[in-house]
PDB file of N, CA and C in Angstrom:
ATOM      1  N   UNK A   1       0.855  -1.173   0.000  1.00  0.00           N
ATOM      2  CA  UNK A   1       0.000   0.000   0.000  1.00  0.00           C
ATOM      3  C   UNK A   1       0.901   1.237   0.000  1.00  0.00           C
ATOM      4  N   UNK A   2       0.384   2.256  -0.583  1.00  0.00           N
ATOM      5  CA  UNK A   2       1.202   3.262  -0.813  1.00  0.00           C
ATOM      6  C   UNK A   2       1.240   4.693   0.546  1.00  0.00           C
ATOM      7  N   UNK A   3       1.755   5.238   0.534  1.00  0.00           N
ATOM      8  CA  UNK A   3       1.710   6.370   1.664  1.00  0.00           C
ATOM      9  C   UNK A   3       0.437   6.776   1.406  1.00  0.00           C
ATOM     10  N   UNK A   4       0.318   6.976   0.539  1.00  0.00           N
ATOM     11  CA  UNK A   4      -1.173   8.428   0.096  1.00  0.00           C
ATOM     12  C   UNK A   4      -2.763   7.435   0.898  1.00  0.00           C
ATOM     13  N   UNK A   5      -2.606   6.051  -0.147  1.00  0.00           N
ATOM     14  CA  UNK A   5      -4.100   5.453   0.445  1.00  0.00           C
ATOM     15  C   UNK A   5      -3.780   4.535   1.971  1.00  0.00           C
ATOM     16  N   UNK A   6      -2.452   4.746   2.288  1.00  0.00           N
ATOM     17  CA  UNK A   6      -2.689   4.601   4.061  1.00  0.00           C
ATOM     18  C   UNK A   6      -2.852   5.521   5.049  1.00  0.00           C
ATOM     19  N   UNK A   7      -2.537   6.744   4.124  1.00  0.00           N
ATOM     20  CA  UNK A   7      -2.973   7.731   5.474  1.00  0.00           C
ATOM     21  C   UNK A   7      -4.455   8.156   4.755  1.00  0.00           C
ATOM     22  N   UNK A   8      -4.705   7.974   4.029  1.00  0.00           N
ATOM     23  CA  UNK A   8      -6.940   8.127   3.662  1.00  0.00           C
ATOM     24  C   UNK A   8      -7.270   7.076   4.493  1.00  0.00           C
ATOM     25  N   UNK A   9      -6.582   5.933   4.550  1.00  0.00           N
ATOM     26  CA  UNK A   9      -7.138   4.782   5.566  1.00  0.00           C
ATOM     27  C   UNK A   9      -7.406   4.860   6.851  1.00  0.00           C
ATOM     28  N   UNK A  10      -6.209   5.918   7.115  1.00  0.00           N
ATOM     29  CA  UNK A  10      -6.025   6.126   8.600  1.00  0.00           C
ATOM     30  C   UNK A  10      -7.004   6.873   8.720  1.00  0.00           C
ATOM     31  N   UNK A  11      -7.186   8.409   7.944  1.00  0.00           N
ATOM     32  CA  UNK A  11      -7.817   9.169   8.352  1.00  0.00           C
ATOM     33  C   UNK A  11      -9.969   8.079   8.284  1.00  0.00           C
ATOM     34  N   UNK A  12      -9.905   7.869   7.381  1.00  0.00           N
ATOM     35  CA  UNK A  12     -10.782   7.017   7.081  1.00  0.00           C
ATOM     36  C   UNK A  12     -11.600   6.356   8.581  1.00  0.00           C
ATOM     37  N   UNK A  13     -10.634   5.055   8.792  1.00  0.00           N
ATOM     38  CA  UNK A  13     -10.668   4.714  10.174  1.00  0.00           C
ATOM     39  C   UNK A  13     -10.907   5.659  11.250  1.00  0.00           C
ATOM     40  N   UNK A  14     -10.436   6.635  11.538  1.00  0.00           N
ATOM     41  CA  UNK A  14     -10.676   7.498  12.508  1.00  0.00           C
ATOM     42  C   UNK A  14     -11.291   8.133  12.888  1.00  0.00           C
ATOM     43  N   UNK A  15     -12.716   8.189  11.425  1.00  0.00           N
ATOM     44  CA  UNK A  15     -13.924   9.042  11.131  1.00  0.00           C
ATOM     45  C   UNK A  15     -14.359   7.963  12.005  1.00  0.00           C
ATOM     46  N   UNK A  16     -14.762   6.697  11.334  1.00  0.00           N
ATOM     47  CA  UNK A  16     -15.317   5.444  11.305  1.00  0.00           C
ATOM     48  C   UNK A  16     -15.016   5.715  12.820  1.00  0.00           C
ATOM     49  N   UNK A  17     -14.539   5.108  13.763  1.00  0.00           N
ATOM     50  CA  UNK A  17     -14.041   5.280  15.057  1.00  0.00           C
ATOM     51  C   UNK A  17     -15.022   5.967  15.642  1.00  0.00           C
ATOM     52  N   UNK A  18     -15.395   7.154  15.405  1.00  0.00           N
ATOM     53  CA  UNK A  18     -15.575   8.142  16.260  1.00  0.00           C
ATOM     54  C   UNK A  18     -16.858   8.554  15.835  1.00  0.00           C
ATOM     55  N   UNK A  19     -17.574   7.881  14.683  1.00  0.00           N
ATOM     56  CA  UNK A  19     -19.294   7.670  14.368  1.00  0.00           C
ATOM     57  C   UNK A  19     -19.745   6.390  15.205  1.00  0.00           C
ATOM     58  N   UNK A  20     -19.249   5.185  14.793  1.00  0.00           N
ATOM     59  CA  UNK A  20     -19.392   4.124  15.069  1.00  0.00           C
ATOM     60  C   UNK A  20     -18.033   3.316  16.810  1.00  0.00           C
ATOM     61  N   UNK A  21     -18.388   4.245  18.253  1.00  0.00           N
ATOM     62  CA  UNK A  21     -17.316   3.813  18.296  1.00  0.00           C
ATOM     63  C   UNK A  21     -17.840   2.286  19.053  1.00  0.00           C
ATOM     64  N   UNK A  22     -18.651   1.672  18.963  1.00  0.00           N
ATOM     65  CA  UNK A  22     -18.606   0.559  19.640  1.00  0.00           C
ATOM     66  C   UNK A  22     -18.416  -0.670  18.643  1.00  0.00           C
ATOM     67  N   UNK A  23     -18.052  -0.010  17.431  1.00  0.00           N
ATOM     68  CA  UNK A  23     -18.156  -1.455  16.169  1.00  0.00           C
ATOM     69  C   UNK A  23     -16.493  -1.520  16.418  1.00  0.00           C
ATOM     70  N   UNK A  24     -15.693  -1.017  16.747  1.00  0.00           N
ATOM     71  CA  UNK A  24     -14.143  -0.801  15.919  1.00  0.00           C
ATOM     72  C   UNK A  24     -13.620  -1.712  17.529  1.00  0.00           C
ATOM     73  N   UNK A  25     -13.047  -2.840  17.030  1.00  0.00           N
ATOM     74  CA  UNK A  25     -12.492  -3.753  18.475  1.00  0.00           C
ATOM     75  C   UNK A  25     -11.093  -2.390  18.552  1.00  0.00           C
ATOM     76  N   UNK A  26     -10.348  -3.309  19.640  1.00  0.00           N
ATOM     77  CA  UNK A  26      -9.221  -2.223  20.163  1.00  0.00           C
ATOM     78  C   UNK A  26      -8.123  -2.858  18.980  1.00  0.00           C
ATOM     79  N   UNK A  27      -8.529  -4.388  18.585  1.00  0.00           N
ATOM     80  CA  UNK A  27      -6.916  -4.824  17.752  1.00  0.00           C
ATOM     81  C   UNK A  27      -7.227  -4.192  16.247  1.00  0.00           C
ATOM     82  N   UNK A  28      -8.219  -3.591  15.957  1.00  0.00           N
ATOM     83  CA  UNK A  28      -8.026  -3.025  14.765  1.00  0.00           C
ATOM     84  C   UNK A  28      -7.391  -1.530  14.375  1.00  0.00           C
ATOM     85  N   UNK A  29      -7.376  -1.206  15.844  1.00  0.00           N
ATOM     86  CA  UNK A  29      -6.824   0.006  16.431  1.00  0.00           C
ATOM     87  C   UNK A  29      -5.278  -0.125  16.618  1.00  0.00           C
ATOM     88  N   UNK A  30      -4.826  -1.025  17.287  1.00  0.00           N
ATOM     89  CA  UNK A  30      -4.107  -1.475  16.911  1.00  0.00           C
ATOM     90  C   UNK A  30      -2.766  -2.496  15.960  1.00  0.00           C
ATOM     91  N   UNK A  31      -3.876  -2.657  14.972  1.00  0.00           N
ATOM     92  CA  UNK A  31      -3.083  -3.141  13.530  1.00  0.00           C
ATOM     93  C   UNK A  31      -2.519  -1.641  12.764  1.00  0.00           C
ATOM     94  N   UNK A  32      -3.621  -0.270  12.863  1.00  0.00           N
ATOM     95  CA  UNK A  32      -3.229   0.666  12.381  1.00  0.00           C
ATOM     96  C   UNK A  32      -2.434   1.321  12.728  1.00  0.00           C
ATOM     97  N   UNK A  33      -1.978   1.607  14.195  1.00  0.00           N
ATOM     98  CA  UNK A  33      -0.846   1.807  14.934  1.00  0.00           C
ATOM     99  C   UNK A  33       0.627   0.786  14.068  1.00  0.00           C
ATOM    100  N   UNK A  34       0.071  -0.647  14.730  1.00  0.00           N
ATOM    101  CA  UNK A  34       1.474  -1.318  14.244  1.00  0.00           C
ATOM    102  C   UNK A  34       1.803  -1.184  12.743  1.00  0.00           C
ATOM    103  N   UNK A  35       0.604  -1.088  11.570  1.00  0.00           N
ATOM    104  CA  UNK A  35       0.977  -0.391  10.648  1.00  0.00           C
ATOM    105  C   UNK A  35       2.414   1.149  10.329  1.00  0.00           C
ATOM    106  N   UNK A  36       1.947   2.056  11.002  1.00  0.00           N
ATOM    107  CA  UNK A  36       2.355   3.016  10.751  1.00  0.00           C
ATOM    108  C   UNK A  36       4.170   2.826  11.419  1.00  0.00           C
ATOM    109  N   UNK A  37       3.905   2.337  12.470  1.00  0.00           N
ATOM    110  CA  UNK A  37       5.300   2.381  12.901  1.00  0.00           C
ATOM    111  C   UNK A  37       6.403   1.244  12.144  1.00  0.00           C
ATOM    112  N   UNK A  38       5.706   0.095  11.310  1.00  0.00           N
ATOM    113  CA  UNK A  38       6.558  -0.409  10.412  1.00  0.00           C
ATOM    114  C   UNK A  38       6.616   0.591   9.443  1.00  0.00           C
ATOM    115  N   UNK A  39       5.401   1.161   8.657  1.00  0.00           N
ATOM    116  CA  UNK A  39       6.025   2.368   7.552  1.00  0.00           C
ATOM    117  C   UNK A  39       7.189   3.229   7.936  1.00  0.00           C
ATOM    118  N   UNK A  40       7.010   3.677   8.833  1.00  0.00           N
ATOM    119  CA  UNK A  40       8.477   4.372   9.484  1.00  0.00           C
ATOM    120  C   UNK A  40       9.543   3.723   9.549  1.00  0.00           C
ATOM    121  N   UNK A  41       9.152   2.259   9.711  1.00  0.00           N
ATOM    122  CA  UNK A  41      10.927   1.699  10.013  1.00  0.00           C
ATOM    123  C   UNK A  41      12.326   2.062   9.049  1.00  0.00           C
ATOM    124  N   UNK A  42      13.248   2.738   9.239  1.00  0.00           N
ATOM    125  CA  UNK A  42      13.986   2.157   8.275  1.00  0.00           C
ATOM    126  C   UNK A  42      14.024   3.920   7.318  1.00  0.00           C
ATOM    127  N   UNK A  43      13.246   4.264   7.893  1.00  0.00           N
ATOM    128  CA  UNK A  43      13.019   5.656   7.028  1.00  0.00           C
ATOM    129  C   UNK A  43      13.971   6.978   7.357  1.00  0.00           C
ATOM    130  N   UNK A  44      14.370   6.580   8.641  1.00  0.00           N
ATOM    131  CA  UNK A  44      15.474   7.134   9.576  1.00  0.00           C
ATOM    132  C   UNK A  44      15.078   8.748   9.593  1.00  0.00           C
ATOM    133  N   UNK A  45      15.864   9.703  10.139  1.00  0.00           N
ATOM    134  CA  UNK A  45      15.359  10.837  10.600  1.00  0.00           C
ATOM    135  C   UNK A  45      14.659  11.137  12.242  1.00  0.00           C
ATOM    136  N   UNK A  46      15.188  12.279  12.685  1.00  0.00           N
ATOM    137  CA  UNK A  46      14.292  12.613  14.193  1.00  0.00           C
ATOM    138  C   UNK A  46      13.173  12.269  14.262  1.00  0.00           C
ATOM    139  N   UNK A  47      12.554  12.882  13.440  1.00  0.00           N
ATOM    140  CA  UNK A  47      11.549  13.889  13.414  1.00  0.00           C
ATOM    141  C   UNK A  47      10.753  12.283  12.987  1.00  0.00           C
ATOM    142  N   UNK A  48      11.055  11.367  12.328  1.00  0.00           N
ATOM    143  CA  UNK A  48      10.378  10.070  12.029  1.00  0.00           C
ATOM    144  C   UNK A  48      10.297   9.365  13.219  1.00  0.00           C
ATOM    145  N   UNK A  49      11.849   8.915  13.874  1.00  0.00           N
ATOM    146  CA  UNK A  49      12.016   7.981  14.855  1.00  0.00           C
ATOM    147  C   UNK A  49      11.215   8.377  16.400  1.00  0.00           C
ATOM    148  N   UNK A  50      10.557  10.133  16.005  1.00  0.00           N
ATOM    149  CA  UNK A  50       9.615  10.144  17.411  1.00  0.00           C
ATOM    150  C   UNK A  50       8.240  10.321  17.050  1.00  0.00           C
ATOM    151  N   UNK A  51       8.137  10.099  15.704  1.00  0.00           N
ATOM    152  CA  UNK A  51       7.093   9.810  15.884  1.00  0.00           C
ATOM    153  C   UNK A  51       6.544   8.516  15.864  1.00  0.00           C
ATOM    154  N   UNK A  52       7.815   7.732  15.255  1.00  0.00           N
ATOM    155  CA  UNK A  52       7.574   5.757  15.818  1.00  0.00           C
ATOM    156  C   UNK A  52       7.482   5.530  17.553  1.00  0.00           C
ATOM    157  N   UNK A  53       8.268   6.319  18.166  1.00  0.00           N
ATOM    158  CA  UNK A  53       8.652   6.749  19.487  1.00  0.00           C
ATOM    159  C   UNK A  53       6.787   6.911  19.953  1.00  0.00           C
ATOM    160  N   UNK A  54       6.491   7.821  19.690  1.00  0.00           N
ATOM    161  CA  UNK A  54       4.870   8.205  20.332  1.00  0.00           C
ATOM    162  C   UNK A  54       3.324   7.489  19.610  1.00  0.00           C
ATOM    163  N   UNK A  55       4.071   6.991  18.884  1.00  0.00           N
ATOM    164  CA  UNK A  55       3.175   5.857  18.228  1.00  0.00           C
ATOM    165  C   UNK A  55       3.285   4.248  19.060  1.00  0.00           C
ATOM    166  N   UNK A  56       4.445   4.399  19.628  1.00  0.00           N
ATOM    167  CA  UNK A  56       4.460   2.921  20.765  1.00  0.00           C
ATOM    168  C   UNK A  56       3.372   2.986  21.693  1.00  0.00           C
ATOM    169  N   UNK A  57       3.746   4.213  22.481  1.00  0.00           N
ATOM    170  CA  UNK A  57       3.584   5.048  23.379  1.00  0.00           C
ATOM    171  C   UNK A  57       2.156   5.151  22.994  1.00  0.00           C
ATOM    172  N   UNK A  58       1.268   5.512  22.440  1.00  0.00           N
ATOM    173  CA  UNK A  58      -0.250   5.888  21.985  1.00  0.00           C
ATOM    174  C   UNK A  58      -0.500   3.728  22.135  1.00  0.00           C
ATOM    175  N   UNK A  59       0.112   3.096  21.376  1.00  0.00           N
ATOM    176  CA  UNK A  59      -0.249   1.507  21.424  1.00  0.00           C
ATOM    177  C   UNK A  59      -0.319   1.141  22.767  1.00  0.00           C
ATOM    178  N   UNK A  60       0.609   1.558  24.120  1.00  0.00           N
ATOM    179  CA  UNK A  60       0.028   1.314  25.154  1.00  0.00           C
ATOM    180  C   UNK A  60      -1.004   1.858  25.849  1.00  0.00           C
ATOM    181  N   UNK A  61      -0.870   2.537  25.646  1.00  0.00           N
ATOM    182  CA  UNK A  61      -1.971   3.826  25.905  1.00  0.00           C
ATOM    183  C   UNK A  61      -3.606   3.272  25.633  1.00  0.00           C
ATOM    184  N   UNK A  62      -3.694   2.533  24.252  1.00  0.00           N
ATOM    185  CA  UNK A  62      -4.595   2.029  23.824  1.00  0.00           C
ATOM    186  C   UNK A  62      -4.973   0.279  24.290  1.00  0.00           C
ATOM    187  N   UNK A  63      -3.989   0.070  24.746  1.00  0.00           N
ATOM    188  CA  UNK A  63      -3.753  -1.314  25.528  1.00  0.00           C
ATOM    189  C   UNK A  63      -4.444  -1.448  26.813  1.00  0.00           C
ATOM    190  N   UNK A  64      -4.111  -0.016  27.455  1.00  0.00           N
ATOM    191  CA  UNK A  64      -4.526  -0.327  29.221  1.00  0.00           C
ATOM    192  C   UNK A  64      -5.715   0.725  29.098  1.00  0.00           C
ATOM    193  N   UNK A  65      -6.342   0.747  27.825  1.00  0.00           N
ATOM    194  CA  UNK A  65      -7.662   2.286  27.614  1.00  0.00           C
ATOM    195  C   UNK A  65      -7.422   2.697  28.547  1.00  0.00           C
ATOM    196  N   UNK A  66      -6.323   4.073  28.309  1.00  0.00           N
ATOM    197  CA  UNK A  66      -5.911   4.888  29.175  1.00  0.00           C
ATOM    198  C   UNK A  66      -6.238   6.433  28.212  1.00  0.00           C
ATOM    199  N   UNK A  67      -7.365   6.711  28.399  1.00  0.00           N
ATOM    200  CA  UNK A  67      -7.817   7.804  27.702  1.00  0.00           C
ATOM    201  C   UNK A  67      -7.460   8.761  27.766  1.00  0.00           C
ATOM    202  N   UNK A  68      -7.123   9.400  28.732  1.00  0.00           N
ATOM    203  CA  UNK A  68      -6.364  10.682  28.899  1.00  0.00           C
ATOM    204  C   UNK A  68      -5.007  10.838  28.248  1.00  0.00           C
ATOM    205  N   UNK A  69      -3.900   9.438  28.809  1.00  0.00           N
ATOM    206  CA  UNK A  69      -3.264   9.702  27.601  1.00  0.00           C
ATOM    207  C   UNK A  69      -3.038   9.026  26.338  1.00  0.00           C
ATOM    208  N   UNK A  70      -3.927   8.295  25.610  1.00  0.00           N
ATOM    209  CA  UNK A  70      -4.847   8.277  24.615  1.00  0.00           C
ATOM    210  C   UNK A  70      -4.522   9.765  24.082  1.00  0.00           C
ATOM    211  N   UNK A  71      -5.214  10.506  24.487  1.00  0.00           N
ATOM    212  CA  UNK A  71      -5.737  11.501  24.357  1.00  0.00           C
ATOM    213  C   UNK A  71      -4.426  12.702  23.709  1.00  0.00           C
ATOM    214  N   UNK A  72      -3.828  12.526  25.025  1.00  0.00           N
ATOM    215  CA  UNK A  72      -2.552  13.504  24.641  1.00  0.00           C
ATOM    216  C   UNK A  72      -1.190  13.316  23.784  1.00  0.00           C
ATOM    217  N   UNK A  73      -1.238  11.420  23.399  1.00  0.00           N
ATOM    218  CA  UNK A  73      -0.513  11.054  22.188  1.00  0.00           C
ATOM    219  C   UNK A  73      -1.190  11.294  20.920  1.00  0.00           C
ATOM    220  N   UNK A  74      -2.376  11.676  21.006  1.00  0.00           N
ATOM    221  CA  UNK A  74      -3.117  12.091  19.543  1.00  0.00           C
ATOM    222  C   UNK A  74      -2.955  12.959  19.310  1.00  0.00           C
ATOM    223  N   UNK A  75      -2.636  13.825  20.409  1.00  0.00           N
ATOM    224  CA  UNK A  75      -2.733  15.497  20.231  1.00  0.00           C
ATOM    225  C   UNK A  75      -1.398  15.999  19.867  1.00  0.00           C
ATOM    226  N   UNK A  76      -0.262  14.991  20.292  1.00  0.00           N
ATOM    227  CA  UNK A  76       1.135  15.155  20.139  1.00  0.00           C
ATOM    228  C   UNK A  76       1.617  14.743  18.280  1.00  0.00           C
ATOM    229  N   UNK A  77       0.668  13.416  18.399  1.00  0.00           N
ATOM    230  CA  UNK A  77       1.004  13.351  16.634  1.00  0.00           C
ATOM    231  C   UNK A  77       0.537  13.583  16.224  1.00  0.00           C
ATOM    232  N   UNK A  78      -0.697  14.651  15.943  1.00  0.00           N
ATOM    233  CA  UNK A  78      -1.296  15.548  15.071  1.00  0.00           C
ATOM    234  C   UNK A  78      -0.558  16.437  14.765  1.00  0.00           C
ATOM    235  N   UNK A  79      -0.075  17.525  16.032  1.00  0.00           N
ATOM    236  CA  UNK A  79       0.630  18.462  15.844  1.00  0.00           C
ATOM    237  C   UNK A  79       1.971  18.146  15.365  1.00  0.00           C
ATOM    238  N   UNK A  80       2.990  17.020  15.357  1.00  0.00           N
ATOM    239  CA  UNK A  80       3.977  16.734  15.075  1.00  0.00           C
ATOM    240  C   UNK A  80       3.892  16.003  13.366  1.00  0.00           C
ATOM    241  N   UNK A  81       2.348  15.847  13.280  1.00  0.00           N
ATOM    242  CA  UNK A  81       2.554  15.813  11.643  1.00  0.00           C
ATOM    243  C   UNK A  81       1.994  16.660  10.762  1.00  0.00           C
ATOM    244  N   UNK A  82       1.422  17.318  11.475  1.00  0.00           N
ATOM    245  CA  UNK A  82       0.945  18.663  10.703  1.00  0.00           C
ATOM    246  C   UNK A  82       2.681  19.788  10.353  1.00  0.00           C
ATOM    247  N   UNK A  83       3.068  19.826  11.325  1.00  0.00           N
ATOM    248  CA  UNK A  83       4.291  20.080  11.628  1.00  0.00           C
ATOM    249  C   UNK A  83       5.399  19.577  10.050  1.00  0.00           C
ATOM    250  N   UNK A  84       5.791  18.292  10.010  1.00  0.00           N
ATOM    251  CA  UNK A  84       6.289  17.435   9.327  1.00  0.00           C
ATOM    252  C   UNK A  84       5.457  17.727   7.181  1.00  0.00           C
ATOM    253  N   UNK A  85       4.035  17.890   7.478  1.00  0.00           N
ATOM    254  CA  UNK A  85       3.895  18.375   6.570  1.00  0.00           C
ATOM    255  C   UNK A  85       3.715  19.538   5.913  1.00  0.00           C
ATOM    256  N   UNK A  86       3.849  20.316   6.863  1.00  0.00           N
ATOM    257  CA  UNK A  86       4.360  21.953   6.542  1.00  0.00           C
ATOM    258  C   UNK A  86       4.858  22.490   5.361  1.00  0.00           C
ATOM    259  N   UNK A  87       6.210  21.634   4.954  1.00  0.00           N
ATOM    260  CA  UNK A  87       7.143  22.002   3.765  1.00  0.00           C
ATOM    261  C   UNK A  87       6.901  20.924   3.196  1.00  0.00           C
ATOM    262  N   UNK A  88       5.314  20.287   2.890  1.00  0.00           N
ATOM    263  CA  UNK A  88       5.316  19.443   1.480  1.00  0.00           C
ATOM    264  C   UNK A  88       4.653  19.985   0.362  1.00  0.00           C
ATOM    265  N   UNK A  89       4.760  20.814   0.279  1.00  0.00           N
ATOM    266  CA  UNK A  89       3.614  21.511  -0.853  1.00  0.00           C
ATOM    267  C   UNK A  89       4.152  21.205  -2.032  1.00  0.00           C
ATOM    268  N   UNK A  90       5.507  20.753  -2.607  1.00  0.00           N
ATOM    269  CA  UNK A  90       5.864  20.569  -3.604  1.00  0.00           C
ATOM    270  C   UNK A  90       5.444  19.194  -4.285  1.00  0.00           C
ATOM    271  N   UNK A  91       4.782  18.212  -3.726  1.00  0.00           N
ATOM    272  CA  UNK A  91       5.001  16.857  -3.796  1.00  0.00           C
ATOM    273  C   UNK A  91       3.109  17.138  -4.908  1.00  0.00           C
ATOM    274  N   UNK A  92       3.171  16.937  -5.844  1.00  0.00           N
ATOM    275  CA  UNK A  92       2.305  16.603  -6.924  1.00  0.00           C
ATOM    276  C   UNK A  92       1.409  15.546  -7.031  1.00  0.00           C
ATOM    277  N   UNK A  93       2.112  14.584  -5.583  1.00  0.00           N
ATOM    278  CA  UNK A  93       0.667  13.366  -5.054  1.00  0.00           C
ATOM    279  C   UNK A  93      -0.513  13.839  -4.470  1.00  0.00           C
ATOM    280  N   UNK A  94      -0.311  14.988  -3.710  1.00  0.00           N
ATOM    281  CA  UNK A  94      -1.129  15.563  -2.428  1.00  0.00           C
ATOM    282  C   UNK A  94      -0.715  14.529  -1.345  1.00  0.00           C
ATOM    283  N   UNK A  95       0.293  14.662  -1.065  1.00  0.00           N
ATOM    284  CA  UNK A  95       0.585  13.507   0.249  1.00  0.00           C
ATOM    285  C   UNK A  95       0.739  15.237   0.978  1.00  0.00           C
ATOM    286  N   UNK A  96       1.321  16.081   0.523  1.00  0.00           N
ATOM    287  CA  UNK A  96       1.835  17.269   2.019  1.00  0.00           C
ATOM    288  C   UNK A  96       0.142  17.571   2.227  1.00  0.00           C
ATOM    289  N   UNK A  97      -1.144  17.151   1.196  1.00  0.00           N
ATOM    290  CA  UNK A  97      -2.602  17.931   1.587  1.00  0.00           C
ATOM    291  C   UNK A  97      -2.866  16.800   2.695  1.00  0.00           C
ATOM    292  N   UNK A  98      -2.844  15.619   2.462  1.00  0.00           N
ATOM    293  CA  UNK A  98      -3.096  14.043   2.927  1.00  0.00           C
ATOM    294  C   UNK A  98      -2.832  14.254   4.110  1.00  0.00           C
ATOM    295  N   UNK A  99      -1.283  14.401   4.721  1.00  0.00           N
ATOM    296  CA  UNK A  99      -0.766  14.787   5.790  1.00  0.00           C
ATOM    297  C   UNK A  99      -1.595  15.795   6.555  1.00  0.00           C
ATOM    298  N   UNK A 100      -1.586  17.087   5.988  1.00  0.00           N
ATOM    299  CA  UNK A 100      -1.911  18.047   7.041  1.00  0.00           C
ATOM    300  C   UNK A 100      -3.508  17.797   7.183  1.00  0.00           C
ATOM    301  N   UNK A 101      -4.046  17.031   6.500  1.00  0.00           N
ATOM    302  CA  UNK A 101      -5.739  16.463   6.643  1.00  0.00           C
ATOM    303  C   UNK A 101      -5.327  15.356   8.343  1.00  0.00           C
ATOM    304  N   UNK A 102      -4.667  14.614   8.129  1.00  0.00           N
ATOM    305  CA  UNK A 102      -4.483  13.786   9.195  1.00  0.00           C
ATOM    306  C   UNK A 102      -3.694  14.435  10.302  1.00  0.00           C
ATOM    307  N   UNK A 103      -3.116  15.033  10.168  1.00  0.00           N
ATOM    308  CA  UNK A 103      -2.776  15.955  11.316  1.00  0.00           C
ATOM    309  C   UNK A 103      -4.490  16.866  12.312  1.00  0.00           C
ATOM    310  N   UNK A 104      -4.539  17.505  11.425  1.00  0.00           N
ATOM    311  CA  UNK A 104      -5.895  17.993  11.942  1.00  0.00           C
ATOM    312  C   UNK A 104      -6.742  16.515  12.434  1.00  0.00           C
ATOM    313  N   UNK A 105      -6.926  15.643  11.798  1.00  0.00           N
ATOM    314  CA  UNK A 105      -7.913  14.315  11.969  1.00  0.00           C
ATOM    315  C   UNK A 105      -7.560  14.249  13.526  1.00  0.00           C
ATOM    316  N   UNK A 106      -6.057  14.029  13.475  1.00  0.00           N
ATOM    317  CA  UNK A 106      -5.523  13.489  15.058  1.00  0.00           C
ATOM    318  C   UNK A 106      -5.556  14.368  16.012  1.00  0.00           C
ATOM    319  N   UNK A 107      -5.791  15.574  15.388  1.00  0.00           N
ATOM    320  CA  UNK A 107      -5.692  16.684  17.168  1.00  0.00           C
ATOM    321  C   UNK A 107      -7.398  16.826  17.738  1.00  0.00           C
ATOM    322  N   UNK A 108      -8.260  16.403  16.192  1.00  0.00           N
ATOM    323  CA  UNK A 108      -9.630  16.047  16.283  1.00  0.00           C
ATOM    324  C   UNK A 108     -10.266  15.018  17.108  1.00  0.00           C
ATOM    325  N   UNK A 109      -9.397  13.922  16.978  1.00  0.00           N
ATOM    326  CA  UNK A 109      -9.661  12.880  17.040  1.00  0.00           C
ATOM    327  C   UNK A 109      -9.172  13.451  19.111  1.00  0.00           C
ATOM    328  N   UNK A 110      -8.276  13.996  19.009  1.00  0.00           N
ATOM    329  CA  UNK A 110      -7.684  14.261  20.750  1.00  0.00           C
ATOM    330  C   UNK A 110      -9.120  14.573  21.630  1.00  0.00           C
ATOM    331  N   UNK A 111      -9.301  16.130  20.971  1.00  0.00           N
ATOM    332  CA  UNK A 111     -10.556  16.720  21.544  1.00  0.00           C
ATOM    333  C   UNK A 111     -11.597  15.966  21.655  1.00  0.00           C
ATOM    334  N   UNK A 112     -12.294  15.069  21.084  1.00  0.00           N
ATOM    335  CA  UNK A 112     -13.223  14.349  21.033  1.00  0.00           C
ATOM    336  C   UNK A 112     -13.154  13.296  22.276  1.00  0.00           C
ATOM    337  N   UNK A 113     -11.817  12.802  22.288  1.00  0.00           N
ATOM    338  CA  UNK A 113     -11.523  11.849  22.773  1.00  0.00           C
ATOM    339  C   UNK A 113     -11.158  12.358  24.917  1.00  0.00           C
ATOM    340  N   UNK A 114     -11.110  13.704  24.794  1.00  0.00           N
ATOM    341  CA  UNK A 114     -10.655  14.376  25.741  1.00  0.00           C
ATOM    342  C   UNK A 114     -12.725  14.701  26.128  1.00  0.00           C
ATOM    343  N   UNK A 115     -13.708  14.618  25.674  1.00  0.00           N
ATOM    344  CA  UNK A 115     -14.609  14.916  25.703  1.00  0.00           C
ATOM    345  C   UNK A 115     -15.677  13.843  26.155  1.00  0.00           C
ATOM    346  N   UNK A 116     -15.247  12.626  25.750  1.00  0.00           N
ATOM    347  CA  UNK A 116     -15.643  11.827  25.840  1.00  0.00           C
ATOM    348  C   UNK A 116     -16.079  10.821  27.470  1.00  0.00           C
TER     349      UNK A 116
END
């Protein structure tokens, strides 16, 4: 799968999530997590390796439904990929639009989740 239709997936899922949240088990929540942090593997960079770093970190989080911080690892990788896609405007896929859509999704996905 390519970058572009895994982060529509993600964002996708996350709608889905948060209409429907009693259909979505926790391991499908967590396949998309363990997803993302293999896409990162290997990709090297800071600014990558923390966000594999807070993507662990959000998987336990989601392990012991610990909502609060749940809550504040969503809010951390929203802003840290909104961040990250800042200077993609050049890329002719729409992966830098893709990105800063899922950035917003995840600080969305925080508040909601901080509300809840």
């Amino acid at each position: 799968m390519d970058n572009a239709a895994r982060i529509e997936q993600t964002i996708q899922g996350i709608y889905d999530t948060f209409d429907n949240p009693r259909q979505h088990p926790v391991d499908a929540g967590l396949g998309y997590i363990d997803g993302w942090i293999q896409a990162l593997d290997g990709l090297g960079g800071s600014a990558l390796t923390g966000l594999q770093t807070e993507l662990r970190n959000l998987r336990a989080h989601v392990e012991r439904d610990d909502r609060p911080a749940m809550a504040a690892s969503l809010q951390l990788l929203g802003q840290e990929t909104a961040r990250i896609a800042h200077d993609l405007h050049s890329f002719t896929d729409g992966t830098g639009d893709q990105l800063r859509h899922l950035g917003q999704t995840l600080v969305t996905a925080a508040g909601n989740l901080k509300m809840s």
